[in-house]
PDB file of N, CA and C in Angstrom:
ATOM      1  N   UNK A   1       0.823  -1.189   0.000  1.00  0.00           N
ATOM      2  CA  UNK A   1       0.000   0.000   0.000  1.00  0.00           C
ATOM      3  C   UNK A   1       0.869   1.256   0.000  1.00  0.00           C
ATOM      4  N   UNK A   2       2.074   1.367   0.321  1.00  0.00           N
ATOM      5  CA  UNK A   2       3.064   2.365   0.584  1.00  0.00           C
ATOM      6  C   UNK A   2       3.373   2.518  -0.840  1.00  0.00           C
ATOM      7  N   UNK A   3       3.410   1.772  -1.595  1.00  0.00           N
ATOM      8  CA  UNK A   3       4.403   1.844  -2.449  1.00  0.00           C
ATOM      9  C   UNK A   3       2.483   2.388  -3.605  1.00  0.00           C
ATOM     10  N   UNK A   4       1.723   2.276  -3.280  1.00  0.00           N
ATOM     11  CA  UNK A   4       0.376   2.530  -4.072  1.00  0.00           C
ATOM     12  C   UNK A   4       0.509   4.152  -3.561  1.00  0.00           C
ATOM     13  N   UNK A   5       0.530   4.738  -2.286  1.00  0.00           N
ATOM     14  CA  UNK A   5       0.342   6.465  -2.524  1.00  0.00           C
ATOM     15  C   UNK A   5       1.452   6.931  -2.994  1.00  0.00           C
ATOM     16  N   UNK A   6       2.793   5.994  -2.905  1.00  0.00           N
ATOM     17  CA  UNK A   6       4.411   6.699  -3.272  1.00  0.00           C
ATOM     18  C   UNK A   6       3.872   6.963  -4.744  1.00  0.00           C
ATOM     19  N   UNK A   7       3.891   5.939  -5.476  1.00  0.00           N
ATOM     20  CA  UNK A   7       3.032   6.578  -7.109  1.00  0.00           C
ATOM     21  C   UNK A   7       2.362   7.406  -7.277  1.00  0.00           C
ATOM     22  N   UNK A   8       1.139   7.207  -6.627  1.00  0.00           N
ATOM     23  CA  UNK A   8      -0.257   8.430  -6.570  1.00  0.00           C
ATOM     24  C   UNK A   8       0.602   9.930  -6.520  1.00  0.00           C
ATOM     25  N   UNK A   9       1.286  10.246  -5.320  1.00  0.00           N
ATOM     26  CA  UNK A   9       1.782  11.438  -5.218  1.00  0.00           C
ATOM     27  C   UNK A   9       2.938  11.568  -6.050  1.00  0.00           C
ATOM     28  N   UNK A  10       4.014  10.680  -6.564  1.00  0.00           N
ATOM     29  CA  UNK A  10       4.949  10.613  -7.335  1.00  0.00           C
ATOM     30  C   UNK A  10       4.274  11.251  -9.011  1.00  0.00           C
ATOM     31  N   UNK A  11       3.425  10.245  -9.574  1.00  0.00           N
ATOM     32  CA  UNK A  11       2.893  10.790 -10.637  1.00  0.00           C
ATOM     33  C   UNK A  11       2.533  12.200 -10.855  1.00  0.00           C
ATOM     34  N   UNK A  12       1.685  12.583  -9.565  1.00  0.00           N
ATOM     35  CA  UNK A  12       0.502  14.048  -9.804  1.00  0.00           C
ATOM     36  C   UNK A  12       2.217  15.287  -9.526  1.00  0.00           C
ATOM     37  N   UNK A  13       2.656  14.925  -8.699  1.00  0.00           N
ATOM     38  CA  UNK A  13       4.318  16.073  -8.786  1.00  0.00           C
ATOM     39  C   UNK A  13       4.967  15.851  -9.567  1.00  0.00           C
ATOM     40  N   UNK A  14       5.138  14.960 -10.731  1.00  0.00           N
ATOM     41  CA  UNK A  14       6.009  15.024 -12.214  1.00  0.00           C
ATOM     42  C   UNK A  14       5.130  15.205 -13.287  1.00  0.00           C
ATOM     43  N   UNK A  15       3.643  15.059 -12.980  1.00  0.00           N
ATOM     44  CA  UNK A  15       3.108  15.944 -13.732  1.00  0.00           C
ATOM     45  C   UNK A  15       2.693  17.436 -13.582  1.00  0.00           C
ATOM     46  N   UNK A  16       3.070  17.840 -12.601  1.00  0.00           N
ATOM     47  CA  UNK A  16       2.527  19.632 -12.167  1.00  0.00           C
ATOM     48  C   UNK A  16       3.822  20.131 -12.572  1.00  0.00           C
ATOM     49  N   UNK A  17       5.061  19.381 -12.367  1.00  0.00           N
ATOM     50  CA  UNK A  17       6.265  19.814 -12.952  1.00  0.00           C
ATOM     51  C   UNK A  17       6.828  20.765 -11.725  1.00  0.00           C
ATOM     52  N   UNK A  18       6.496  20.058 -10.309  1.00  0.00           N
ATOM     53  CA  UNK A  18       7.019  21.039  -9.349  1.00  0.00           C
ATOM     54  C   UNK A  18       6.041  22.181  -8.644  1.00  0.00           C
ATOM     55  N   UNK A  19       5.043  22.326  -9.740  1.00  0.00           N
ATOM     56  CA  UNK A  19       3.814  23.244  -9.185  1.00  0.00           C
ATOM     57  C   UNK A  19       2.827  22.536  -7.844  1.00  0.00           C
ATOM     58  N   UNK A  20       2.284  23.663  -7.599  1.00  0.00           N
ATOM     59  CA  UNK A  20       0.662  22.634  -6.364  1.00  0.00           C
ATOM     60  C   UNK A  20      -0.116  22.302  -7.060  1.00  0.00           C
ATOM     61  N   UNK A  21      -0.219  22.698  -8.493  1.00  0.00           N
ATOM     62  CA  UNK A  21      -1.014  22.316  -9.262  1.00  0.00           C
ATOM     63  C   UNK A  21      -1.272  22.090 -10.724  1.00  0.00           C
ATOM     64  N   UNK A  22      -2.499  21.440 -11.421  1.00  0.00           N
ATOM     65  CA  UNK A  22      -1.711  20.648 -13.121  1.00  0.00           C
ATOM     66  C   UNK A  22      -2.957  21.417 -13.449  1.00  0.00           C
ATOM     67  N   UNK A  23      -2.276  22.673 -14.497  1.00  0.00           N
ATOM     68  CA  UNK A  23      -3.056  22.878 -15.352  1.00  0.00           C
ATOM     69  C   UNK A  23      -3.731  22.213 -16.716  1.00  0.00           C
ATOM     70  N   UNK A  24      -4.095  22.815 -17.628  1.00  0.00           N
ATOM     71  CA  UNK A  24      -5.540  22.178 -18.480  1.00  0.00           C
ATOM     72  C   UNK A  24      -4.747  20.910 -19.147  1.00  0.00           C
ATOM     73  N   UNK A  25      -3.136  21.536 -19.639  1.00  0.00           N
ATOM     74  CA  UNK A  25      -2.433  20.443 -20.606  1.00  0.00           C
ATOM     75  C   UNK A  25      -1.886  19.746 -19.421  1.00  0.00           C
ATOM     76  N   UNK A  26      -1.152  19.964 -18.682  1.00  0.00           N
ATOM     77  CA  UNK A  26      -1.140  18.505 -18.137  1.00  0.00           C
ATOM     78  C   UNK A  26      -1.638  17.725 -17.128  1.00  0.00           C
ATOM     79  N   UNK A  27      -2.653  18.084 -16.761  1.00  0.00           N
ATOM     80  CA  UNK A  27      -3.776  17.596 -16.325  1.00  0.00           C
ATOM     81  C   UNK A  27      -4.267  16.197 -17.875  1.00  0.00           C
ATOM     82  N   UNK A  28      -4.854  17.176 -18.816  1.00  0.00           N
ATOM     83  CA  UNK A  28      -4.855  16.066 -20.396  1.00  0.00           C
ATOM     84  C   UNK A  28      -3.457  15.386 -20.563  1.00  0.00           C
ATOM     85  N   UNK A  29      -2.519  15.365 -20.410  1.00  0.00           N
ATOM     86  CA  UNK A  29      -1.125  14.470 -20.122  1.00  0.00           C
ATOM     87  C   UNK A  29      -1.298  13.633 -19.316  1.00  0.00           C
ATOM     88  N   UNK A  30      -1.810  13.793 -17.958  1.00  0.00           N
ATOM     89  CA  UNK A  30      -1.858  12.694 -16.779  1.00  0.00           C
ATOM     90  C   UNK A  30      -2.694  11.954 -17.344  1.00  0.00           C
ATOM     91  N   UNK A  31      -4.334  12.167 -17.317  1.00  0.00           N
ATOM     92  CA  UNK A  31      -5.130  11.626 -17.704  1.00  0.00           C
ATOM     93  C   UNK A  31      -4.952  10.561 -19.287  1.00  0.00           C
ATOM     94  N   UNK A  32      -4.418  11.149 -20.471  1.00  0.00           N
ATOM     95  CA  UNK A  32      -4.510   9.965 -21.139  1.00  0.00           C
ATOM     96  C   UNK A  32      -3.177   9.179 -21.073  1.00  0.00           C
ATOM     97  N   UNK A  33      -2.129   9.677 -20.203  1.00  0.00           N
ATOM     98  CA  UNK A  33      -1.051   8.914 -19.901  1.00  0.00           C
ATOM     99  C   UNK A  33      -1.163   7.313 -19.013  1.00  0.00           C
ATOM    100  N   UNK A  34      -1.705   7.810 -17.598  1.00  0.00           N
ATOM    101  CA  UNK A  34      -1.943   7.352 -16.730  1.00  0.00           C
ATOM    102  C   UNK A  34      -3.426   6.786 -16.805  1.00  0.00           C
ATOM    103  N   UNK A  35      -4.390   6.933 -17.127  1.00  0.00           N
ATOM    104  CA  UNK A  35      -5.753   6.377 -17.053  1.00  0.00           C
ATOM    105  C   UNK A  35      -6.733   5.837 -18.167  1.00  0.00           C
ATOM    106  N   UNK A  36      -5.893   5.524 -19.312  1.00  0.00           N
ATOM    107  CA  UNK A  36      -6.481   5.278 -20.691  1.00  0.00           C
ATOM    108  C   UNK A  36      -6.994   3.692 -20.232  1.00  0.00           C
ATOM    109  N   UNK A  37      -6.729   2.781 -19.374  1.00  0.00           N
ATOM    110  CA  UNK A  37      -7.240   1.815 -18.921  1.00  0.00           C
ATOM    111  C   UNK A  37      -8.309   1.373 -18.466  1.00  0.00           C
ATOM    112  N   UNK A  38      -8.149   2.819 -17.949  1.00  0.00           N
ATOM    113  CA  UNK A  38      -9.227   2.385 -16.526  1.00  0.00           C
ATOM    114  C   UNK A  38     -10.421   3.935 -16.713  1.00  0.00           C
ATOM    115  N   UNK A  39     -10.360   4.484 -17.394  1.00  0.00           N
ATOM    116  CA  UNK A  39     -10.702   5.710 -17.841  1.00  0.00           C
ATOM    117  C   UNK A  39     -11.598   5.763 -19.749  1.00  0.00           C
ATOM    118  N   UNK A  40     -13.151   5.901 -19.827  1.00  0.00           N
ATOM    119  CA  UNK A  40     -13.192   6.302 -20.987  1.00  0.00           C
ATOM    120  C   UNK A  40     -12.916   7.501 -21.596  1.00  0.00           C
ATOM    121  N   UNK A  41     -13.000   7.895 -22.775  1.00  0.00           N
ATOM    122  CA  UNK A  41     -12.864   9.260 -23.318  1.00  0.00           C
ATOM    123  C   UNK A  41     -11.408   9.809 -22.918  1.00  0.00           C
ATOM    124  N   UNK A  42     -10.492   9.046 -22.550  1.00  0.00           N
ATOM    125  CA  UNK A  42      -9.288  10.057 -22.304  1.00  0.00           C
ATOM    126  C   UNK A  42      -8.666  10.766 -23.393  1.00  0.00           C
ATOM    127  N   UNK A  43      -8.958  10.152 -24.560  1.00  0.00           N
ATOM    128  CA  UNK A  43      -8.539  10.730 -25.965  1.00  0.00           C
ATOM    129  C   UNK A  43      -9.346  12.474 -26.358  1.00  0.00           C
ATOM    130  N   UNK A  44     -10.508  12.558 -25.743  1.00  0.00           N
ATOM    131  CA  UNK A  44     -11.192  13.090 -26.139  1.00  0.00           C
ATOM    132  C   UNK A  44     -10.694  14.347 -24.923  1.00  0.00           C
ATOM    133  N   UNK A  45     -10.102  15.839 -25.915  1.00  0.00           N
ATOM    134  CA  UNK A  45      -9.849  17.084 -25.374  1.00  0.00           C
ATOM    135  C   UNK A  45     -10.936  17.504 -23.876  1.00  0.00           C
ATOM    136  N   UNK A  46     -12.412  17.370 -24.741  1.00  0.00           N
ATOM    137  CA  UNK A  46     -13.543  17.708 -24.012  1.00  0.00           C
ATOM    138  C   UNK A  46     -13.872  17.074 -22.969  1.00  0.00           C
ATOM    139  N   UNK A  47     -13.974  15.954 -22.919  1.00  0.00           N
ATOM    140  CA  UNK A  47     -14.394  14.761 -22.133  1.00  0.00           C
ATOM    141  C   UNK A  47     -13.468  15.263 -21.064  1.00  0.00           C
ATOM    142  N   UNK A  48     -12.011  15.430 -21.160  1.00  0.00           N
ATOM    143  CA  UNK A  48     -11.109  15.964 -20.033  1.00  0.00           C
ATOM    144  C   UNK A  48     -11.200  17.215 -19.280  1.00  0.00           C
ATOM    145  N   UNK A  49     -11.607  17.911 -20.128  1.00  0.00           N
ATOM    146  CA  UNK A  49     -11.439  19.524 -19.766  1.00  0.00           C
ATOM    147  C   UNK A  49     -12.903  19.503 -18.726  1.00  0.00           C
ATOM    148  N   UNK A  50     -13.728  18.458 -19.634  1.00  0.00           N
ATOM    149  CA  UNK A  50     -15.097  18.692 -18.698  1.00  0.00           C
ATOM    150  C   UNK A  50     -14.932  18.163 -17.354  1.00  0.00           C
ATOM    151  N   UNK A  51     -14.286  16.726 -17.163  1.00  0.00           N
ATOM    152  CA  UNK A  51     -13.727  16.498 -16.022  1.00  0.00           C
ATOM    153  C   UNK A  51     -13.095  16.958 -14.974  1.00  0.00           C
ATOM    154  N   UNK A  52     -11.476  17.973 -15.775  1.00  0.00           N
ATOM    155  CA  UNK A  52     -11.043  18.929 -14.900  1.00  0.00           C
ATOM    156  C   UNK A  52     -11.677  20.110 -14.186  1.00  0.00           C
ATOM    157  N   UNK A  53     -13.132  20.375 -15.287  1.00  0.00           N
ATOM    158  CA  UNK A  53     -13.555  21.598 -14.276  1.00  0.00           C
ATOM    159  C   UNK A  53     -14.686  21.038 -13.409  1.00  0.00           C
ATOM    160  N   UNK A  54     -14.874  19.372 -13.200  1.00  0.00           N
ATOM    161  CA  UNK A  54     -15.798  19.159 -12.629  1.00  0.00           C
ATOM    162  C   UNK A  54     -15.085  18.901 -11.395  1.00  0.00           C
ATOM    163  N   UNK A  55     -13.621  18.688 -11.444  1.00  0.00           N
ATOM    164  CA  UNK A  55     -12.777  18.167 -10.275  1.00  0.00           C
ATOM    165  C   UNK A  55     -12.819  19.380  -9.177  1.00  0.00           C
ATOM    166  N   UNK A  56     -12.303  20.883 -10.187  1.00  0.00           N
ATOM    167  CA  UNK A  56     -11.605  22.109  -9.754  1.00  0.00           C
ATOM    168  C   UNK A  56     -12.659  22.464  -8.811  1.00  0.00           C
ATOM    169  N   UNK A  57     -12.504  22.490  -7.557  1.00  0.00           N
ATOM    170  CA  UNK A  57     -13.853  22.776  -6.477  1.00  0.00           C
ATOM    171  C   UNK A  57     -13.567  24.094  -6.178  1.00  0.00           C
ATOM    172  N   UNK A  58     -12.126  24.839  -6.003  1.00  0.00           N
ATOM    173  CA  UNK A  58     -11.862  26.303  -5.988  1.00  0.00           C
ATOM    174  C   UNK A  58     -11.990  27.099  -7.649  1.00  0.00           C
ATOM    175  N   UNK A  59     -12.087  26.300  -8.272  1.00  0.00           N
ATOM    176  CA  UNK A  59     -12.453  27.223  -9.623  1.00  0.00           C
ATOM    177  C   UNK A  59     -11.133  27.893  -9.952  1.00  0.00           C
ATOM    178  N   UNK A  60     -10.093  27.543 -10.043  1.00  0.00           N
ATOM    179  CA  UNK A  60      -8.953  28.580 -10.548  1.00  0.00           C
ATOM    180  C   UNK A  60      -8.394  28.037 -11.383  1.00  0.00           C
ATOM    181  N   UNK A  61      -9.459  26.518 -12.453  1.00  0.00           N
ATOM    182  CA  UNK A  61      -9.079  26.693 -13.548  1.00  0.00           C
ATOM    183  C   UNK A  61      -7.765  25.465 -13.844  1.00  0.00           C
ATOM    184  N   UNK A  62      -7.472  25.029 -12.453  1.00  0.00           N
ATOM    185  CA  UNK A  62      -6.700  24.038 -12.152  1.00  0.00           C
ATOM    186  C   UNK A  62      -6.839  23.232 -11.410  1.00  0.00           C
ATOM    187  N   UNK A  63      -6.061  21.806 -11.394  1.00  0.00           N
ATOM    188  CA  UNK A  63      -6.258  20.810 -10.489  1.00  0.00           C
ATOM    189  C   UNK A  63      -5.543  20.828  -9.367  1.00  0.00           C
ATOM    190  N   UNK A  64      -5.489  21.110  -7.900  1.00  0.00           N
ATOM    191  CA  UNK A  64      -4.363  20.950  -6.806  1.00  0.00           C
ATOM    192  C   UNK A  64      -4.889  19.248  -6.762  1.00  0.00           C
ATOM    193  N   UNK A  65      -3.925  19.335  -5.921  1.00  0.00           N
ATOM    194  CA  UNK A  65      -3.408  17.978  -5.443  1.00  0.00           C
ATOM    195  C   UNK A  65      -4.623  17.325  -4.537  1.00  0.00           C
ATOM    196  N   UNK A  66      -5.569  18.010  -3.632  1.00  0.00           N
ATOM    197  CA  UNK A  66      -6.573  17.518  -3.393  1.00  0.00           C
ATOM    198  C   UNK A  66      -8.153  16.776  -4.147  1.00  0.00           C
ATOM    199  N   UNK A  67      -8.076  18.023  -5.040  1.00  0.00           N
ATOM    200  CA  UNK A  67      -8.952  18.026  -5.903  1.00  0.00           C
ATOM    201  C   UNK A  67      -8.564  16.618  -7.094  1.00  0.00           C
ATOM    202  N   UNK A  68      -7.319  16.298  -6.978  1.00  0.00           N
ATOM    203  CA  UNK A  68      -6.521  15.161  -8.133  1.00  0.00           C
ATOM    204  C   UNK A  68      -7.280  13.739  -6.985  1.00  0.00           C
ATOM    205  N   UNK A  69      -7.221  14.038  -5.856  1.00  0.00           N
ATOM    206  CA  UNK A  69      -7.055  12.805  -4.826  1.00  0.00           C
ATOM    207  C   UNK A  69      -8.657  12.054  -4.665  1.00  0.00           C
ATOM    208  N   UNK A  70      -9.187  13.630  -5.088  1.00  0.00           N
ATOM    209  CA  UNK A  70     -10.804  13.493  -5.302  1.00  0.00           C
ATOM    210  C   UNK A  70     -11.020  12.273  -6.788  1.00  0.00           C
ATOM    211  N   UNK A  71     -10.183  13.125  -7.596  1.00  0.00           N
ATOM    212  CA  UNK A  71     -10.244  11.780  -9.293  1.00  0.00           C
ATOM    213  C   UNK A  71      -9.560  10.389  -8.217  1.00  0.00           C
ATOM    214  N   UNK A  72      -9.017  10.280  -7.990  1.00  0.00           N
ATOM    215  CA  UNK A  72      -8.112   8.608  -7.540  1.00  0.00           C
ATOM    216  C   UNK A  72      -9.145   8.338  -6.782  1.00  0.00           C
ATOM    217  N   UNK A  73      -9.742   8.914  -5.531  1.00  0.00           N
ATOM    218  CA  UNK A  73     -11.258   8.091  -5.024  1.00  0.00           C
ATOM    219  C   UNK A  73     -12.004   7.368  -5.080  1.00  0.00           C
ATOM    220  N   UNK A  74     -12.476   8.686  -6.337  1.00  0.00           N
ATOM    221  CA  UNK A  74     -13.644   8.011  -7.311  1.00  0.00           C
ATOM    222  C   UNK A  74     -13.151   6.733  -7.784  1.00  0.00           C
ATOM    223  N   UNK A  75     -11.906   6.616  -8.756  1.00  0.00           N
ATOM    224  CA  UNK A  75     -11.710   5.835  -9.638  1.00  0.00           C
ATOM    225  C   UNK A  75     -11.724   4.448  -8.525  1.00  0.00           C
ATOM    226  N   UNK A  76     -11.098   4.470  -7.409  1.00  0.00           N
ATOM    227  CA  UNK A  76     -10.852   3.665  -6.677  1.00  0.00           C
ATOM    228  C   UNK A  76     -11.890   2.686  -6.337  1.00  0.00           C
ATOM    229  N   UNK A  77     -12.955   3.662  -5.865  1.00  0.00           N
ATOM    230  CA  UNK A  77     -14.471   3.275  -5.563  1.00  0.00           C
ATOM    231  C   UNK A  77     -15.199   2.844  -6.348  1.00  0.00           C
ATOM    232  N   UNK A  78     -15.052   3.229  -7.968  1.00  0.00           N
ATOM    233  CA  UNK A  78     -15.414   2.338  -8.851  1.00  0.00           C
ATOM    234  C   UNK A  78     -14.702   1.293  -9.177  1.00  0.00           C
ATOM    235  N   UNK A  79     -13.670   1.116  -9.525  1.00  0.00           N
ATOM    236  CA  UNK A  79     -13.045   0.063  -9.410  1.00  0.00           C
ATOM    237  C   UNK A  79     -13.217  -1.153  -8.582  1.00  0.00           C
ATOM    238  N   UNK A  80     -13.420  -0.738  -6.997  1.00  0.00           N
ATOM    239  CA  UNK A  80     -13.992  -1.354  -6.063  1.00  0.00           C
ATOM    240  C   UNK A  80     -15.217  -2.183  -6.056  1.00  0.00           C
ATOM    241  N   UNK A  81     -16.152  -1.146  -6.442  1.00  0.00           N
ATOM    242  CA  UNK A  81     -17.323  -1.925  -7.096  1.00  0.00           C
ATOM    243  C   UNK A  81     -17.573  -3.042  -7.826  1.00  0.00           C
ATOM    244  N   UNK A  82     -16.850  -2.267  -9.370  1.00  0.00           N
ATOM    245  CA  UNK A  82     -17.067  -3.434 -10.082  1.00  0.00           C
ATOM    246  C   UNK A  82     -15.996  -4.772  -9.757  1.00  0.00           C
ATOM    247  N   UNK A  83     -15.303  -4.818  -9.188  1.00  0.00           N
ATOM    248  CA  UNK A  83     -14.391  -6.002  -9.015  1.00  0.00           C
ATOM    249  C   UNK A  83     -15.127  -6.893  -7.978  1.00  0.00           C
ATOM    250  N   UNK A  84     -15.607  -6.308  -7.048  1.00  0.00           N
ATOM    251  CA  UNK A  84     -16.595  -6.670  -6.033  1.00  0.00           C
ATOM    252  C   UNK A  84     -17.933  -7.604  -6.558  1.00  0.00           C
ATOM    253  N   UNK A  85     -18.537  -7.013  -7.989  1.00  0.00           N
ATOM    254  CA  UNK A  85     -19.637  -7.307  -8.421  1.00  0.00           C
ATOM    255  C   UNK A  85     -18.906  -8.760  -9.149  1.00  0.00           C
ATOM    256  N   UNK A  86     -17.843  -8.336 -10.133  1.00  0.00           N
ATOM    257  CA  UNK A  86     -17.361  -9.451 -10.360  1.00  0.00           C
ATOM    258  C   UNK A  86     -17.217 -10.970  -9.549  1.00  0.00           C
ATOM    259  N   UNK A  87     -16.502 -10.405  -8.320  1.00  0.00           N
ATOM    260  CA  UNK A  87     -15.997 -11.195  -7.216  1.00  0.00           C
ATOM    261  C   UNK A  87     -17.634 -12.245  -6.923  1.00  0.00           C
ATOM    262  N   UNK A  88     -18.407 -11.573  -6.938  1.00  0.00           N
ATOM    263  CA  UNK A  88     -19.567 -12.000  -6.363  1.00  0.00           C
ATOM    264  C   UNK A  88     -20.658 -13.063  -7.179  1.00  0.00           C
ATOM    265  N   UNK A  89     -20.422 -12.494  -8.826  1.00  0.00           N
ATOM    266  CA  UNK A  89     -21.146 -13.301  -9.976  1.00  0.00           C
ATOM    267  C   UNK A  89     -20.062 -14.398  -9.903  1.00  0.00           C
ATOM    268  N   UNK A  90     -19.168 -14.712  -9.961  1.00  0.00           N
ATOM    269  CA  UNK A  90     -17.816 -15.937  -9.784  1.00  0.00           C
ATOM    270  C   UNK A  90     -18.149 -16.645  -8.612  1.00  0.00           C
ATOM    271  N   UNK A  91     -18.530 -15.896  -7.450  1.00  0.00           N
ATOM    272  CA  UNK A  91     -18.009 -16.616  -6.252  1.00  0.00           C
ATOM    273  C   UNK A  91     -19.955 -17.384  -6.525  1.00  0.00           C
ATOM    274  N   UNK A  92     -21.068 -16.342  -6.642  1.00  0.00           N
ATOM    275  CA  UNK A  92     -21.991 -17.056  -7.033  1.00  0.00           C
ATOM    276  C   UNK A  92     -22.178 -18.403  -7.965  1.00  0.00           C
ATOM    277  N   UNK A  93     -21.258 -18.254  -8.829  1.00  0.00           N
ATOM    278  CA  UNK A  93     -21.501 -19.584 -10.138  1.00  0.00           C
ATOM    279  C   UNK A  93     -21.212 -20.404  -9.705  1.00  0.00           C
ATOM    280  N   UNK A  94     -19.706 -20.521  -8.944  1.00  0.00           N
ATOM    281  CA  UNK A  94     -19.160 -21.428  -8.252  1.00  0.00           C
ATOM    282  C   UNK A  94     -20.193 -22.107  -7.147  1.00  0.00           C
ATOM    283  N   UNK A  95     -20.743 -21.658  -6.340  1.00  0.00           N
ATOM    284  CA  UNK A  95     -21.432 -22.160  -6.056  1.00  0.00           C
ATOM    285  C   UNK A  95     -22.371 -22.939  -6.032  1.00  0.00           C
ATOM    286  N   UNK A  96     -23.028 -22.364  -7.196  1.00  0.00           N
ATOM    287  CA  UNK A  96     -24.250 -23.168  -7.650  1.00  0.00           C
ATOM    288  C   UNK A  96     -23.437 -24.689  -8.185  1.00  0.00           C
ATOM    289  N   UNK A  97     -22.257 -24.672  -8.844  1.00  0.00           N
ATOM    290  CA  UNK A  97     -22.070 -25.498  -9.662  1.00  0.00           C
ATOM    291  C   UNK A  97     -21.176 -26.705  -8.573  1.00  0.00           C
ATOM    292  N   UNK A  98     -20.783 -26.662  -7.674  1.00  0.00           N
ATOM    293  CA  UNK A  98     -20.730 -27.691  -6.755  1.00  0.00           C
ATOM    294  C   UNK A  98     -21.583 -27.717  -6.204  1.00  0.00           C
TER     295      UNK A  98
END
């Protein structure tokens, strides 16, 4: 787990480039760098920009580092979910079938 926030915070400070915070382009750098996996629309300019200003809770147009921790959450919590739902249709089949 140490070595899961050493990344989290490692990534979001080599992408701000030293700043508190990732403006519009590399904010769109992190995102289709880092999340084209696990992330739809990362290709898509809009799809991002709409994201970043849905993240930006102070409105200045940028992402700080809190507001970034807010995107990893989410993603987390979905992720969570569906692996969970997975976990559960498997662990269900199995069942039935012994």
């Amino acid at each position: 787990m140490e070595s899961a926030i050493q990344t989290i915070v490692g990534v979001f400070l080599k992408s701000a480039k030293g700043k508190e915070s990732l403006g519009g382009n590399d904010f769109q750098k992190l995102v289709k760098s880092q999340l084209h996996n696990i992330m739809m629309d990362t290709d898509s300019s809009e799809a991002v920009k709409n994201m970043r200003q849905g993240l930006d809770a102070n409105q200045d147009g940028k992402v700080n580092f809190e507001e970034y921790m807010n995107l990893v959450g989410y993603l987390a919590t979905s992720l969570s979910n569906s692996m969970t739902l997975t976990y559960t249709d498997t662990h269900a089949t199995m069942c039935v079938i012994v």
